[in-house]
C-alpha atoms as a PDB file:
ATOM      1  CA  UNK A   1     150.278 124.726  96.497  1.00  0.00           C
ATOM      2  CA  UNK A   2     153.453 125.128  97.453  1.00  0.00           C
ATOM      3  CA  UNK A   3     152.999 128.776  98.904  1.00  0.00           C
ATOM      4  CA  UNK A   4     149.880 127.864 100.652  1.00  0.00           C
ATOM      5  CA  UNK A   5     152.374 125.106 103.223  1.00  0.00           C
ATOM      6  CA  UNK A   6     154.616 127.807 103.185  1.00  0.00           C
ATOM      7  CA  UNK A   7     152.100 130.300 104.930  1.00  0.00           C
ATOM      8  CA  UNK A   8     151.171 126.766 107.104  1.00  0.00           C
ATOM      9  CA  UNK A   9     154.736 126.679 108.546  1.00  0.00           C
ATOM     10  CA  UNK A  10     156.028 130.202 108.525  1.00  0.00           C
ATOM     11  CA  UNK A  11     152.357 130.897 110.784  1.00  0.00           C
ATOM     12  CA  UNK A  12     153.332 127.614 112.877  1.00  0.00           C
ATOM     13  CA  UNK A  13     156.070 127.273 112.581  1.00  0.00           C
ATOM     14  CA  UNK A  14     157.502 128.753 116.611  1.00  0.00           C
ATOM     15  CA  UNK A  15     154.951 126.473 118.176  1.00  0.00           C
ATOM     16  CA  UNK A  16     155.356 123.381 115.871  1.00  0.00           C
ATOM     17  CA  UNK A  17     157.785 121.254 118.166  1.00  0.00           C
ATOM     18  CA  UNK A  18     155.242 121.683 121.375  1.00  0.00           C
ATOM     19  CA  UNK A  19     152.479 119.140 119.019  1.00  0.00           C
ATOM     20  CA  UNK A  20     152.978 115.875 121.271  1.00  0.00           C
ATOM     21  CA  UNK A  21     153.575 114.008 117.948  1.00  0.00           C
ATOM     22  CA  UNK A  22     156.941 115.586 117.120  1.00  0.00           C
ATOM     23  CA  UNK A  23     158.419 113.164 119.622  1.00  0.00           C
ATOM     24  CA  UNK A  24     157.712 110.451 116.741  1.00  0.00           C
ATOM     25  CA  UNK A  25     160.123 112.730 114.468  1.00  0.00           C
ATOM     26  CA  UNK A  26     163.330 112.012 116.712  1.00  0.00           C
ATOM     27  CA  UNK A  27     162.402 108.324 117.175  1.00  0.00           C
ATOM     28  CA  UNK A  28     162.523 108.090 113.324  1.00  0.00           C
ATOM     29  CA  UNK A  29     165.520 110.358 113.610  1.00  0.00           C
ATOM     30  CA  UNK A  30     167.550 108.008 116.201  1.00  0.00           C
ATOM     31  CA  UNK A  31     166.483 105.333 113.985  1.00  0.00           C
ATOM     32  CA  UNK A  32     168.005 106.294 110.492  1.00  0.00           C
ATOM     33  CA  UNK A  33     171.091 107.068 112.474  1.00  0.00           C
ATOM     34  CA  UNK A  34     171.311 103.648 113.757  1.00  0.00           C
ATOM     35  CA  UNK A  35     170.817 102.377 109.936  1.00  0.00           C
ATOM     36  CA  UNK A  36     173.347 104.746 108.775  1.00  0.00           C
ATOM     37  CA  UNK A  37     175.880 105.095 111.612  1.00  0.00           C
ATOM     38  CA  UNK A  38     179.082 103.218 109.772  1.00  0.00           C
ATOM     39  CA  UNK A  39     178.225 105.553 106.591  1.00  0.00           C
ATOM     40  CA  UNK A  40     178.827 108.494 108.775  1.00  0.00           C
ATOM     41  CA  UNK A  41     182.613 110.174 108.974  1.00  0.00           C
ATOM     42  CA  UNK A  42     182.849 112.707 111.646  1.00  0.00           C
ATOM     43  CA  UNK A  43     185.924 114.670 110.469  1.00  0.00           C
ATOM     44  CA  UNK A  44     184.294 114.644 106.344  1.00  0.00           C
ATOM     45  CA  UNK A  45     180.873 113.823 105.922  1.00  0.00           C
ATOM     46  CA  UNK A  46     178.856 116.324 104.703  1.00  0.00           C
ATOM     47  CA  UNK A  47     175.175 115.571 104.633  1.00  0.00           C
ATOM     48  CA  UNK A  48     172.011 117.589 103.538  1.00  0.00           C
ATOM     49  CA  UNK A  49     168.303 117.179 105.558  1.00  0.00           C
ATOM     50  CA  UNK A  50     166.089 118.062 102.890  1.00  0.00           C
ATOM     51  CA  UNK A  51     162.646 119.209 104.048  1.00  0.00           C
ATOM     52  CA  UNK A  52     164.653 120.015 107.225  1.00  0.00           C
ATOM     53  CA  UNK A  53     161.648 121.803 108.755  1.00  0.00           C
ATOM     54  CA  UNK A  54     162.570 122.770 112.588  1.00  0.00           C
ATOM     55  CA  UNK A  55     165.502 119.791 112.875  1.00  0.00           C
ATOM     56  CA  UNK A  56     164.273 117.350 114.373  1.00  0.00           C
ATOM     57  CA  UNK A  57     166.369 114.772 112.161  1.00  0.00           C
ATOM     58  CA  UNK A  58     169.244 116.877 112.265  1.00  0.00           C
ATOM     59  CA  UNK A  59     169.349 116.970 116.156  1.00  0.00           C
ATOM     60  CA  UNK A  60     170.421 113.232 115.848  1.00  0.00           C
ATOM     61  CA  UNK A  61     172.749 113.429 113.092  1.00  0.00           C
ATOM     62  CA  UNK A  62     174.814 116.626 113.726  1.00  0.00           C
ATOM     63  CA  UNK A  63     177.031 114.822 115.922  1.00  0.00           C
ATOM     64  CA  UNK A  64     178.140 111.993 113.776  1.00  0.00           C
ATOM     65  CA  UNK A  65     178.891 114.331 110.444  1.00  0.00           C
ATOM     66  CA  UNK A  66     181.132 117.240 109.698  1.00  0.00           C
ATOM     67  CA  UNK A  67     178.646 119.580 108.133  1.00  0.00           C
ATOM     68  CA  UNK A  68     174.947 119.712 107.767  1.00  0.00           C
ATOM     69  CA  UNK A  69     172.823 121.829 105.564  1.00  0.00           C
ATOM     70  CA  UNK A  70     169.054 122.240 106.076  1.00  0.00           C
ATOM     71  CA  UNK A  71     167.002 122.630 103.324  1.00  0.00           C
ATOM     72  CA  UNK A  72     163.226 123.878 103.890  1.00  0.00           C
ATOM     73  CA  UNK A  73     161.347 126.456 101.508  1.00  0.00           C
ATOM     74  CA  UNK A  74     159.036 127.657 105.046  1.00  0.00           C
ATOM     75  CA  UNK A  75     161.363 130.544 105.881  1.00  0.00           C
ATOM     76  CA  UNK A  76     159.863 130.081 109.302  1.00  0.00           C
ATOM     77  CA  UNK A  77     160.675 126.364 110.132  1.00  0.00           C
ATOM     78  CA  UNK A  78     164.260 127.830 108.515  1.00  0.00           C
ATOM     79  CA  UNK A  79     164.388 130.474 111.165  1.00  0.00           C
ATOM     80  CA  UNK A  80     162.929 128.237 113.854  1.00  0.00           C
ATOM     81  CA  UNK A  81     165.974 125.472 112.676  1.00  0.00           C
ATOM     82  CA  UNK A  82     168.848 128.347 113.088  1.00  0.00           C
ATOM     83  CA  UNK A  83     167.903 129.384 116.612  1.00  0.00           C
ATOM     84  CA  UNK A  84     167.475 126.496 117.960  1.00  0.00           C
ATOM     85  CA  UNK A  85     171.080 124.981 116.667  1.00  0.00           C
ATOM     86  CA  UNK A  86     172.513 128.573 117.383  1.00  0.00           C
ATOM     87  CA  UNK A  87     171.233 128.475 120.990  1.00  0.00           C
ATOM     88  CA  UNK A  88     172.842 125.163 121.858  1.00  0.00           C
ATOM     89  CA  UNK A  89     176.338 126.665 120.071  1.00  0.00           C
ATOM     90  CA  UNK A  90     176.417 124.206 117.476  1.00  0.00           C
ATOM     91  CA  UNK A  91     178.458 125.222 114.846  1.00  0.00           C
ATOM     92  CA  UNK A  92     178.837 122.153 111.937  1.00  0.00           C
ATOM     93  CA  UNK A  93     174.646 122.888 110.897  1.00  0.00           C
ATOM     94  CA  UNK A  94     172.805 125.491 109.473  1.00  0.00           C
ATOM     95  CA  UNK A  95     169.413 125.925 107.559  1.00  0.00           C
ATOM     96  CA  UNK A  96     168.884 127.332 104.396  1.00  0.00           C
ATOM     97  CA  UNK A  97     165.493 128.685 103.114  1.00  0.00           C
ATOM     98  CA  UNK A  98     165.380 127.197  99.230  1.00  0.00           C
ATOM     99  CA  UNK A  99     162.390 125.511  97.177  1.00  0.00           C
ATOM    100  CA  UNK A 100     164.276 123.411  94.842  1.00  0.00           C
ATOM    101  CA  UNK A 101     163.115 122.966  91.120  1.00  0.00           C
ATOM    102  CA  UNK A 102     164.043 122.002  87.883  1.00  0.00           C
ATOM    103  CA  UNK A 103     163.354 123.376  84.412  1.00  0.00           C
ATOM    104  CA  UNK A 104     162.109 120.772  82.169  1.00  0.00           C
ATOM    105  CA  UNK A 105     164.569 120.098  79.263  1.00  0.00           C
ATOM    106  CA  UNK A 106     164.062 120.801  75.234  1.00  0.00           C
ATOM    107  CA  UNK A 107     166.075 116.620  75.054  1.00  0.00           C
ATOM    108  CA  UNK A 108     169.172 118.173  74.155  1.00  0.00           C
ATOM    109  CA  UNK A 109     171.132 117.162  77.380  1.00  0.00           C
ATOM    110  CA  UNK A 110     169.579 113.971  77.298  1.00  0.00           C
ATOM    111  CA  UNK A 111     167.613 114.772  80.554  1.00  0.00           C
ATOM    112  CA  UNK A 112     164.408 115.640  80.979  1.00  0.00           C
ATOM    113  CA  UNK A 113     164.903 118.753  83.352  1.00  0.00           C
ATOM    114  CA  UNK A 114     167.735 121.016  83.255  1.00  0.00           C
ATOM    115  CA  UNK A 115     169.768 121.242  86.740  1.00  0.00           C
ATOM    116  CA  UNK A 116     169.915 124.461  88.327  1.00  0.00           C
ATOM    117  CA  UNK A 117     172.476 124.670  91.092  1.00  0.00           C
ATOM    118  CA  UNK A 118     170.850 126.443  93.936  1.00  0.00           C
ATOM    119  CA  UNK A 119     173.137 125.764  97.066  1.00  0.00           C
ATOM    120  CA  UNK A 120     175.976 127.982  95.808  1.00  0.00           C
ATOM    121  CA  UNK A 121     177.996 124.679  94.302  1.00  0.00           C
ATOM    122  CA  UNK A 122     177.458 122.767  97.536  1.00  0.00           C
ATOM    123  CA  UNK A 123     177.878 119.078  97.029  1.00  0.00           C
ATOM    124  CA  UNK A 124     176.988 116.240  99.661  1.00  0.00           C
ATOM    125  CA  UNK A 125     177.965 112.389 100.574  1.00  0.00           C
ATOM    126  CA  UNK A 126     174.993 111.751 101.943  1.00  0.00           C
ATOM    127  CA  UNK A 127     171.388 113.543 101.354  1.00  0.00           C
ATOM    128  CA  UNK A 128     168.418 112.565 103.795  1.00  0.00           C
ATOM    129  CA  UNK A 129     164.676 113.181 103.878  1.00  0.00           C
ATOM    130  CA  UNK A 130     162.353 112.216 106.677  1.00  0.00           C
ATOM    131  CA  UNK A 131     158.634 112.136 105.860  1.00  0.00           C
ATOM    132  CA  UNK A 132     158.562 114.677 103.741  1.00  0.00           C
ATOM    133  CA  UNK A 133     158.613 112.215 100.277  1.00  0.00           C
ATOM    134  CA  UNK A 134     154.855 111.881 100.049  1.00  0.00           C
ATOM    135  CA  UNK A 135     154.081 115.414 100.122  1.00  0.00           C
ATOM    136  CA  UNK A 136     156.426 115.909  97.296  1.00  0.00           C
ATOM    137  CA  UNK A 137     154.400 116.647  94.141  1.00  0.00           C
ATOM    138  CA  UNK A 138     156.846 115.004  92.110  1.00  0.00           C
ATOM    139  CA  UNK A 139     159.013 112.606  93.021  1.00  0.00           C
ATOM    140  CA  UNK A 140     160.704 111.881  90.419  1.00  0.00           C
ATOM    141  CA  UNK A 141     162.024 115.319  89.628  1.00  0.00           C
ATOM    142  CA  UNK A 142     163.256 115.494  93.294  1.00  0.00           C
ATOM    143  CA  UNK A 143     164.735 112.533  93.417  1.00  0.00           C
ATOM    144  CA  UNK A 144     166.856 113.919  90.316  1.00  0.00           C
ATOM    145  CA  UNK A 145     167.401 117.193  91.549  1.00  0.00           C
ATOM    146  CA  UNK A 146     169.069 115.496  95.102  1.00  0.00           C
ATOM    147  CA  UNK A 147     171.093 113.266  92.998  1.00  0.00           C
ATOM    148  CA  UNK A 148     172.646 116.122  91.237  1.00  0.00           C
ATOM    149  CA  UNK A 149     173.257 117.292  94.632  1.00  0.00           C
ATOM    150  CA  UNK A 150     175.599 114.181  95.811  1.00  0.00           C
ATOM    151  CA  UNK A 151     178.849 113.122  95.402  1.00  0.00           C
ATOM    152  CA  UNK A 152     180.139 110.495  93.568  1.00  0.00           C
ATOM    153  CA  UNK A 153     179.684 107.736  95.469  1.00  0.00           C
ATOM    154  CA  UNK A 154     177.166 109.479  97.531  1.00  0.00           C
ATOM    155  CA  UNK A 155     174.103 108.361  99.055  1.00  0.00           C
ATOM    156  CA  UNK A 156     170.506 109.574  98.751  1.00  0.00           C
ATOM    157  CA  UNK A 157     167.852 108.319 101.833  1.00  0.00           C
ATOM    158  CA  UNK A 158     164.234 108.441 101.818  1.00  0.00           C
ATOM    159  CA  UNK A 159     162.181 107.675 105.350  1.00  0.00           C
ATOM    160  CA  UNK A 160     158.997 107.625 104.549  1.00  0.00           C
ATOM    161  CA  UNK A 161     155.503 105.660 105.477  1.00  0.00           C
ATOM    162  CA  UNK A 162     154.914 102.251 104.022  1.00  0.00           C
ATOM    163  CA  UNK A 163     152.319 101.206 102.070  1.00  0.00           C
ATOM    164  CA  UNK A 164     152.058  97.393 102.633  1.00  0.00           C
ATOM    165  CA  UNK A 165     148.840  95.500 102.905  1.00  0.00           C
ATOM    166  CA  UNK A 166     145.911  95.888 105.896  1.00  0.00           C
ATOM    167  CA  UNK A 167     147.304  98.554 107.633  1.00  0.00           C
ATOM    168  CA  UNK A 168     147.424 101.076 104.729  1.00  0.00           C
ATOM    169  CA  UNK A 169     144.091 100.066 103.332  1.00  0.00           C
ATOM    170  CA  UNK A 170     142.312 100.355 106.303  1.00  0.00           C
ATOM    171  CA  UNK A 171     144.107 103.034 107.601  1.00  0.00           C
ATOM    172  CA  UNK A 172     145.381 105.080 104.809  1.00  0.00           C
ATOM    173  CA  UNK A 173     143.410 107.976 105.289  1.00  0.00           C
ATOM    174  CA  UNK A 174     144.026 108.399 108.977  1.00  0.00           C
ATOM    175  CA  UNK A 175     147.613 107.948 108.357  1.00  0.00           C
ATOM    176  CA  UNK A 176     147.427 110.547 106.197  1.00  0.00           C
ATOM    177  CA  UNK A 177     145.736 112.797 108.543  1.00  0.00           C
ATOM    178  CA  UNK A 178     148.521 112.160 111.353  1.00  0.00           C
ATOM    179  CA  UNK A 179     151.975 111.595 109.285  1.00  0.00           C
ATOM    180  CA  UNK A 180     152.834 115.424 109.754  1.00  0.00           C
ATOM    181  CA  UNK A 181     152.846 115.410 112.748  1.00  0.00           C
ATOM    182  CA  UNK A 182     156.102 113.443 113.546  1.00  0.00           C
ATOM    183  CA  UNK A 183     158.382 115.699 111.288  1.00  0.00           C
ATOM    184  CA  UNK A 184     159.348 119.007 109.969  1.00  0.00           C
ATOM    185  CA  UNK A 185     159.304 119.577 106.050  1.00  0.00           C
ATOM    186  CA  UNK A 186     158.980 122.025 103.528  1.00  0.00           C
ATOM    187  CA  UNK A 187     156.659 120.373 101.191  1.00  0.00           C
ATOM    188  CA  UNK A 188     152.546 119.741 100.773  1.00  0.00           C
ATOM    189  CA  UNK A 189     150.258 121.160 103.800  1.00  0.00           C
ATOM    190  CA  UNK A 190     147.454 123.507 104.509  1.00  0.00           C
ATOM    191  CA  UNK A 191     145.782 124.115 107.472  1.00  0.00           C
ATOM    192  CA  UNK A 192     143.186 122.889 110.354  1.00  0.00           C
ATOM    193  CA  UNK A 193     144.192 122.902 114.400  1.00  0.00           C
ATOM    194  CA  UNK A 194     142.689 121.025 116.385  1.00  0.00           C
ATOM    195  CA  UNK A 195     141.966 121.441 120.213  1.00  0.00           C
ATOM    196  CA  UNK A 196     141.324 118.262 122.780  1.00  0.00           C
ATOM    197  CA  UNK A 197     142.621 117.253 126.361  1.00  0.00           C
ATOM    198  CA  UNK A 198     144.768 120.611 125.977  1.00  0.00           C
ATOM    199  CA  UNK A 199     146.621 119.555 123.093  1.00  0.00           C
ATOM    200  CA  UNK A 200     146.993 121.301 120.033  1.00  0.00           C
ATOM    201  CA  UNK A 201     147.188 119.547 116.801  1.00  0.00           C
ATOM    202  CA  UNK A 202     147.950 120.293 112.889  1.00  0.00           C
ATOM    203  CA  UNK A 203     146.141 118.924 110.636  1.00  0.00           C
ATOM    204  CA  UNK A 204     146.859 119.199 106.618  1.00  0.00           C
ATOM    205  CA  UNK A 205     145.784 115.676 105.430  1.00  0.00           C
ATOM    206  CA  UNK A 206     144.333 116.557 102.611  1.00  0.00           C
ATOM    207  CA  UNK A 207     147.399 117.855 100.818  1.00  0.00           C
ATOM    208  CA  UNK A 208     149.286 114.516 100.981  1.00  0.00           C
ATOM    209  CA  UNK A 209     149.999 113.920  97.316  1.00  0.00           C
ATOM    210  CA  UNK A 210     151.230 110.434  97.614  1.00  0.00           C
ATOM    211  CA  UNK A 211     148.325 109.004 100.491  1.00  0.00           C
ATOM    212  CA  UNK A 212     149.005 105.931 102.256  1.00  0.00           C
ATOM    213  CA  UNK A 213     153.250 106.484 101.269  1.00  0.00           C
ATOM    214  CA  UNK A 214     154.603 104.112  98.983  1.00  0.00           C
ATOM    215  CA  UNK A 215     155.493 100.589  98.327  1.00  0.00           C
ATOM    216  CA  UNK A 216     158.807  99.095  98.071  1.00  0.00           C
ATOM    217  CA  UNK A 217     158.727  98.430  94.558  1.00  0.00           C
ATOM    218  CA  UNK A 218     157.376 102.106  93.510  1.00  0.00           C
ATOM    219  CA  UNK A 219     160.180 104.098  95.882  1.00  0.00           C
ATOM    220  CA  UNK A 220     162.655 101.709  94.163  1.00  0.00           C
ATOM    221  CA  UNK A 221     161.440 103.077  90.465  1.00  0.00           C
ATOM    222  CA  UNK A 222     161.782 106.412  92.031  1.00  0.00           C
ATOM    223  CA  UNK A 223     165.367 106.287  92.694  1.00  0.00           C
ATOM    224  CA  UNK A 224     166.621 104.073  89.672  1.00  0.00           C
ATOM    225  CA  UNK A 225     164.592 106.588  87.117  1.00  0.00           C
ATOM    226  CA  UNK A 226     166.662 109.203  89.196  1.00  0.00           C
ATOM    227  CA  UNK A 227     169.395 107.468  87.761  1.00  0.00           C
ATOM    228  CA  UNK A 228     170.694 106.087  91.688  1.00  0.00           C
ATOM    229  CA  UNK A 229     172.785 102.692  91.358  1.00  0.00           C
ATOM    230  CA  UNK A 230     172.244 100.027  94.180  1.00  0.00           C
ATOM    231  CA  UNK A 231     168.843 100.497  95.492  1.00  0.00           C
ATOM    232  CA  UNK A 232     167.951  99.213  98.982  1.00  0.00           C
ATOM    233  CA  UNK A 233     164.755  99.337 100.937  1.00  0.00           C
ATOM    234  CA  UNK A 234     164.384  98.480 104.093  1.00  0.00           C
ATOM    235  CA  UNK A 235     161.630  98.178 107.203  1.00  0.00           C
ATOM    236  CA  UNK A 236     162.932 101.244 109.745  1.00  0.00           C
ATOM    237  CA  UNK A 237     160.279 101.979 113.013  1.00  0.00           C
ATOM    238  CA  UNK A 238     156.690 101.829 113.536  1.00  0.00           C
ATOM    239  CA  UNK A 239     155.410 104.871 114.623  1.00  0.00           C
ATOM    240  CA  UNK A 240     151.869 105.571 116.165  1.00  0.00           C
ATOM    241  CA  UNK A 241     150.427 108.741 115.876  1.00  0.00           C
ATOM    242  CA  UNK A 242     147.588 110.057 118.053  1.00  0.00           C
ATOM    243  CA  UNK A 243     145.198 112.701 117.373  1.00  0.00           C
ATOM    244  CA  UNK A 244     144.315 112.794 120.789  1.00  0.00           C
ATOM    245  CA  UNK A 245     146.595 112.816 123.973  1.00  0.00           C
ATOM    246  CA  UNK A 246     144.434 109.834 125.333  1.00  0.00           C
ATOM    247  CA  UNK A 247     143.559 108.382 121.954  1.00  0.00           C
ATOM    248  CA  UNK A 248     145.360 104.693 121.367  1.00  0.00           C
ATOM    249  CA  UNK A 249     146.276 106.405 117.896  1.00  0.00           C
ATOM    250  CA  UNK A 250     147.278 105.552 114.301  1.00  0.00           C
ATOM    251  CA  UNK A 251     150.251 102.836 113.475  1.00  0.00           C
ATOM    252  CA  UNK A 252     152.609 103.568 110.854  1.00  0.00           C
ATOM    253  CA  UNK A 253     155.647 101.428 108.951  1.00  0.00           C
ATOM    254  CA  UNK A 254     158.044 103.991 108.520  1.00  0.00           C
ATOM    255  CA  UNK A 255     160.847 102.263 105.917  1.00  0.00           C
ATOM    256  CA  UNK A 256     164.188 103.247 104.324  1.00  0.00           C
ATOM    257  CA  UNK A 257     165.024 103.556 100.660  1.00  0.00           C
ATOM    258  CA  UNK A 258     168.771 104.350 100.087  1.00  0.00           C
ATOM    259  CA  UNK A 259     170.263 104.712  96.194  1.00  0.00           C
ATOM    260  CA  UNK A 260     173.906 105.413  95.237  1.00  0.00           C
ATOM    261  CA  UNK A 261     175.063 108.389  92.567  1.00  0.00           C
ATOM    262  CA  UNK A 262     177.566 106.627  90.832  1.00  0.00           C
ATOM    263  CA  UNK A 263     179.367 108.543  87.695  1.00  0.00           C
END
């Protein structure tokens, strides 16, 4: 699966900011930053964007930490990310092209998966992820794997959609069809485009793992069987996403999750 959204992205990957529905992934952008602005530290906070895709997210929070490291396994959202931030002469973020993964463990290290460090010893105060979680096959090995990535102290955040009531039950399906569309990531997507009113859009639906996103109470369980401390959720931004320029499109909860490594 995973190298069939990595041929998605590396093919797409130059064109994927011009879909009109990437504007959605700043607004969520601008939006964690306003939840997270007194976490931030200019002159020592270094923070990962995992599932980085072309930077949207990162455009927002750059400015506000010391260093910022993309992760994305779609070498061409990767390349797409380093051009961009290279043209505008910013120096503090870069993107790196790495599918992270675990072994799973024989019990002997009391884990179940064995960490393998794969960002050359980096370590991070604060780890974000912007609808990328429900494309994630499993979440609960991620969720590990990014908390052996933090500090002491540091923070792990997951924006992703909500499932809560009407709107996902009637709606799941075409929220699924549309989330993509308001993000960069490196996880769970194939391939359809679709052409109407001179817009082009990218459709991969029907790899969403996780449809509909997840409830408060099942992100929560994600991050305490990570082993995070101090678990908060959170309502972030509604989001609607159109399939069609003129169409009154899709609404989406987009909320927070934020869990604490604490040794």
């Amino acid at each position: 699966m995973q190298a069939v959204n990595n041929e998605f992205f590396n093919k797409f990957a130059k064109e994927y900011d011009q879909d009109p529905n990437c504007s959605q992934g700043v607004d969520i952008g601008k939006a964690i930053l306003r939840e997270l602005g007194s976490l931030l530290d200019k002159s020592k906070t270094v923070a990962m964007d995992f599932g980085c895709g072309t930077g949207l997210v990162s455009q927002q929070m750059y400015p506000h930490v010391h260093q910022l490291v993309g992760v994305d396994a779609s070498k061409g959202m990767v390349e797409v990310y380093n051009e961009k931030f290279a043209k505008h002469e910013i120096d503090n973020a870069h993107a790196e092209c790495v599918e992270l993964t675990a072994a799973e463990s024989d019990g002997s290290n009391g884990e179940k998966w064995v960490f393998k460090d794969q960002l050359d010893g980096k370590r991070f105060d604060l780890i974000f992820t912007s609808m990328a979680w429900h494309h994630v096959e499993n979440i609960d090995m991620m969720a590990w794997i990014l908390k052996n990535y933090l500090k002491d102290g540091g923070k792990l955040v997951v924006a992703d959609i909500r499932k809560n009531g009407e709107q996902n039950t009637s709606n799941s399906d075409e929220s699924d069809k549309h989330a993509h569309k308001a993000h960069g990531h490196q996880h769970q997507h194939h391939h359809q485009q679709h052409e109407s009113h001179g817009a082009s859009h990218l459709d991969g639906s029907h790899t969403v793992t996780h449809h509909g996103g997840f409830t408060d109470q099942e992100i929560t369980k994600n991050l305490q069987q990570a082993g995070l401390k101090d678990i908060e959720t959170r309502m972030l931004i509604t989001i609607t996403m159109k399939k069609e320029e003129q169409s009154k499109g899709v609404s989406m909860d987009i909320s927070m999750a934020i869990g604490t490594r604490r040794d």
